[in-house]
Every structure is written in C-alpha cells, then in structure tokens.
C-alpha atoms as a PDB file:
ATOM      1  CA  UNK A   1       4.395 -13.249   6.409  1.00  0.00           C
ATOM      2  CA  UNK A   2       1.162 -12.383   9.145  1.00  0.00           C
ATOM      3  CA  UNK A   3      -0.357  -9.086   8.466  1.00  0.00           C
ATOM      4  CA  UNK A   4       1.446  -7.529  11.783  1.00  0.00           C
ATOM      5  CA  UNK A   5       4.908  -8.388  10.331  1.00  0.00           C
ATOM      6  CA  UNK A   6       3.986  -6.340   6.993  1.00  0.00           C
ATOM      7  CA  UNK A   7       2.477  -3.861   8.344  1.00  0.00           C
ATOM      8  CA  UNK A   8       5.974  -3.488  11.030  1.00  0.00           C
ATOM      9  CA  UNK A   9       8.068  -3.456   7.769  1.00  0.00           C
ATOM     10  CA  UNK A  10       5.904  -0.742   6.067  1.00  0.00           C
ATOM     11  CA  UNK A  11       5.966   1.488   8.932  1.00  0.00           C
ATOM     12  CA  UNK A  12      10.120   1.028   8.695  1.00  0.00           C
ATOM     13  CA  UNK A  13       9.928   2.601   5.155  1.00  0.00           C
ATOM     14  CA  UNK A  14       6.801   4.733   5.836  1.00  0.00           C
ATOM     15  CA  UNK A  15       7.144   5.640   9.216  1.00  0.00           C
ATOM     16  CA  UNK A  16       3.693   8.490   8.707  1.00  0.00           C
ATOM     17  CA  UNK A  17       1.447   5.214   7.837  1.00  0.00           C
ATOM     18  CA  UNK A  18      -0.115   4.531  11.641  1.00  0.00           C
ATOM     19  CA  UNK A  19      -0.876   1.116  12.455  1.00  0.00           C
ATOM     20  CA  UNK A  20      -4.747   1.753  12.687  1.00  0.00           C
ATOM     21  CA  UNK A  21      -4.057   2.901   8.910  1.00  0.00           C
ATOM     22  CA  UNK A  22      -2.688   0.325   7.959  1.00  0.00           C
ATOM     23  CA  UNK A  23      -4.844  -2.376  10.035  1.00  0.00           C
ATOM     24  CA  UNK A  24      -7.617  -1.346   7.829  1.00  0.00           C
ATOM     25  CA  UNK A  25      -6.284  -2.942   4.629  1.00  0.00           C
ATOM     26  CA  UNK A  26      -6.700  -6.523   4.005  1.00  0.00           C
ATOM     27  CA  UNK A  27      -3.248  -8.868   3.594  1.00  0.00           C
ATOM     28  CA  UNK A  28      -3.031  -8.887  -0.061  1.00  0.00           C
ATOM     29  CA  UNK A  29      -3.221  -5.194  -0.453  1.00  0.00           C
ATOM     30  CA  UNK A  30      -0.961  -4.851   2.151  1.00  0.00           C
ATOM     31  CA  UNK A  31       1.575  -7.196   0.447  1.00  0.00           C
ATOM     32  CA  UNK A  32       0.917  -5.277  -2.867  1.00  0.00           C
ATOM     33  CA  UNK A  33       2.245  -1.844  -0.955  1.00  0.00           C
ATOM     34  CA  UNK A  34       4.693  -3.750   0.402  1.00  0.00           C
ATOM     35  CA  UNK A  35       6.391  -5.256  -2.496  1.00  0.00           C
ATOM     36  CA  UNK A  36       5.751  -1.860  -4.189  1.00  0.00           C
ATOM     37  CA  UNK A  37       7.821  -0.348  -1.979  1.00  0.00           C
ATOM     38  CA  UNK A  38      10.732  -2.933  -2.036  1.00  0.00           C
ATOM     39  CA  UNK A  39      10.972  -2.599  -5.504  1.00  0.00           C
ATOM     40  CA  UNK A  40      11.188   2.015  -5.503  1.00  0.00           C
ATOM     41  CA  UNK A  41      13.207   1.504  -2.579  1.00  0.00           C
ATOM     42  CA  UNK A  42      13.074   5.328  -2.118  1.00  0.00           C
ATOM     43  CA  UNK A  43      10.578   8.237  -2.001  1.00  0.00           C
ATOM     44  CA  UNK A  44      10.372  11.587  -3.663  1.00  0.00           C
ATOM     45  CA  UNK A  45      10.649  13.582  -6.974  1.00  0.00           C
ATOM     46  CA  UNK A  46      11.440  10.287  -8.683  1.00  0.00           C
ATOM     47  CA  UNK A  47       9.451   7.494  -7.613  1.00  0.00           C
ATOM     48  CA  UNK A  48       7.031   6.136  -9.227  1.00  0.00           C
ATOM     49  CA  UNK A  49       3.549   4.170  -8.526  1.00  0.00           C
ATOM     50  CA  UNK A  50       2.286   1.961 -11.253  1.00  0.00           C
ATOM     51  CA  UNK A  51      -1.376   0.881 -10.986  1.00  0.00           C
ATOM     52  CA  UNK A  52      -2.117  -2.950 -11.096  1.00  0.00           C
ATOM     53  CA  UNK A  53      -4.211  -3.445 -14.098  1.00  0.00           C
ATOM     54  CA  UNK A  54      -6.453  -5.801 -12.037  1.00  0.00           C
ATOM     55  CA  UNK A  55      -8.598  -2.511 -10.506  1.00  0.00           C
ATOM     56  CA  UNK A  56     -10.493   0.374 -11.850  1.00  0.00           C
ATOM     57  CA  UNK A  57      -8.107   3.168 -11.509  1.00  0.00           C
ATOM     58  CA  UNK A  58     -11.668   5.314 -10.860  1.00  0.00           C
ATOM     59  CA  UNK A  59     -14.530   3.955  -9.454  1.00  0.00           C
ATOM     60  CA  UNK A  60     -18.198   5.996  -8.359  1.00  0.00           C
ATOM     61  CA  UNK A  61     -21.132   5.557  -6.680  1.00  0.00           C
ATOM     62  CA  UNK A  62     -24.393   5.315  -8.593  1.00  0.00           C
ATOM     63  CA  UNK A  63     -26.976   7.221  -6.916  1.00  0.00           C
ATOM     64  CA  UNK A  64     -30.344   5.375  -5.832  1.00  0.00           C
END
C-alpha cells in the first residue's frame, strides 16, 4: 500500500490527523498506526495503545 493510500485510510478513522501531519511520518510508522488502529477499531474511554518494544518509550537530548 503507497504512503498516500495509508495515510487516506487513517484520515477515515482519524479524520483530526491533517495530511501535512501525517506526511511527516515515514511508511513503516505509518503502517504501524495504521494496523494499530485496525486492530482497536474504536476510540475513547476504552482503547488502548500498546508500545512496540522495538523503541525507547522515553528518549532525551544530552546537552553539549
């Protein structure tokens, strides 16, 4: 699927994501939201977001 297809079927389920958002993000990370939403298949008081394993869930600057 080409980034503009993904990024047309996120804004169906997340129609406040604007494309220049979402054109910032590379394909795989949009695939990763995408999928992520697929899967909740709804919003609100009981959806969840599980964090992939494969990143730092906090990352910082060191200062030079």
């Amino acid at each position: 699927m080409s980034k503009s297809e993904m990024i047309e079927k996120i804004r169906q389920c997340n129609r406040s994501a604007s494309d220049e958002f979402l054109l910032s993000f590379d394909e795989r990370t949009l695939g990763d939201y995408l999928s992520r939403l697929n899967l909740n298949g709804h919003r609100g008081r009981n959806s969840v977001w599980v964090r992939q394993t494969t990143e730092p869930a906090v990352t910082q600057r060191a200062c030079a």
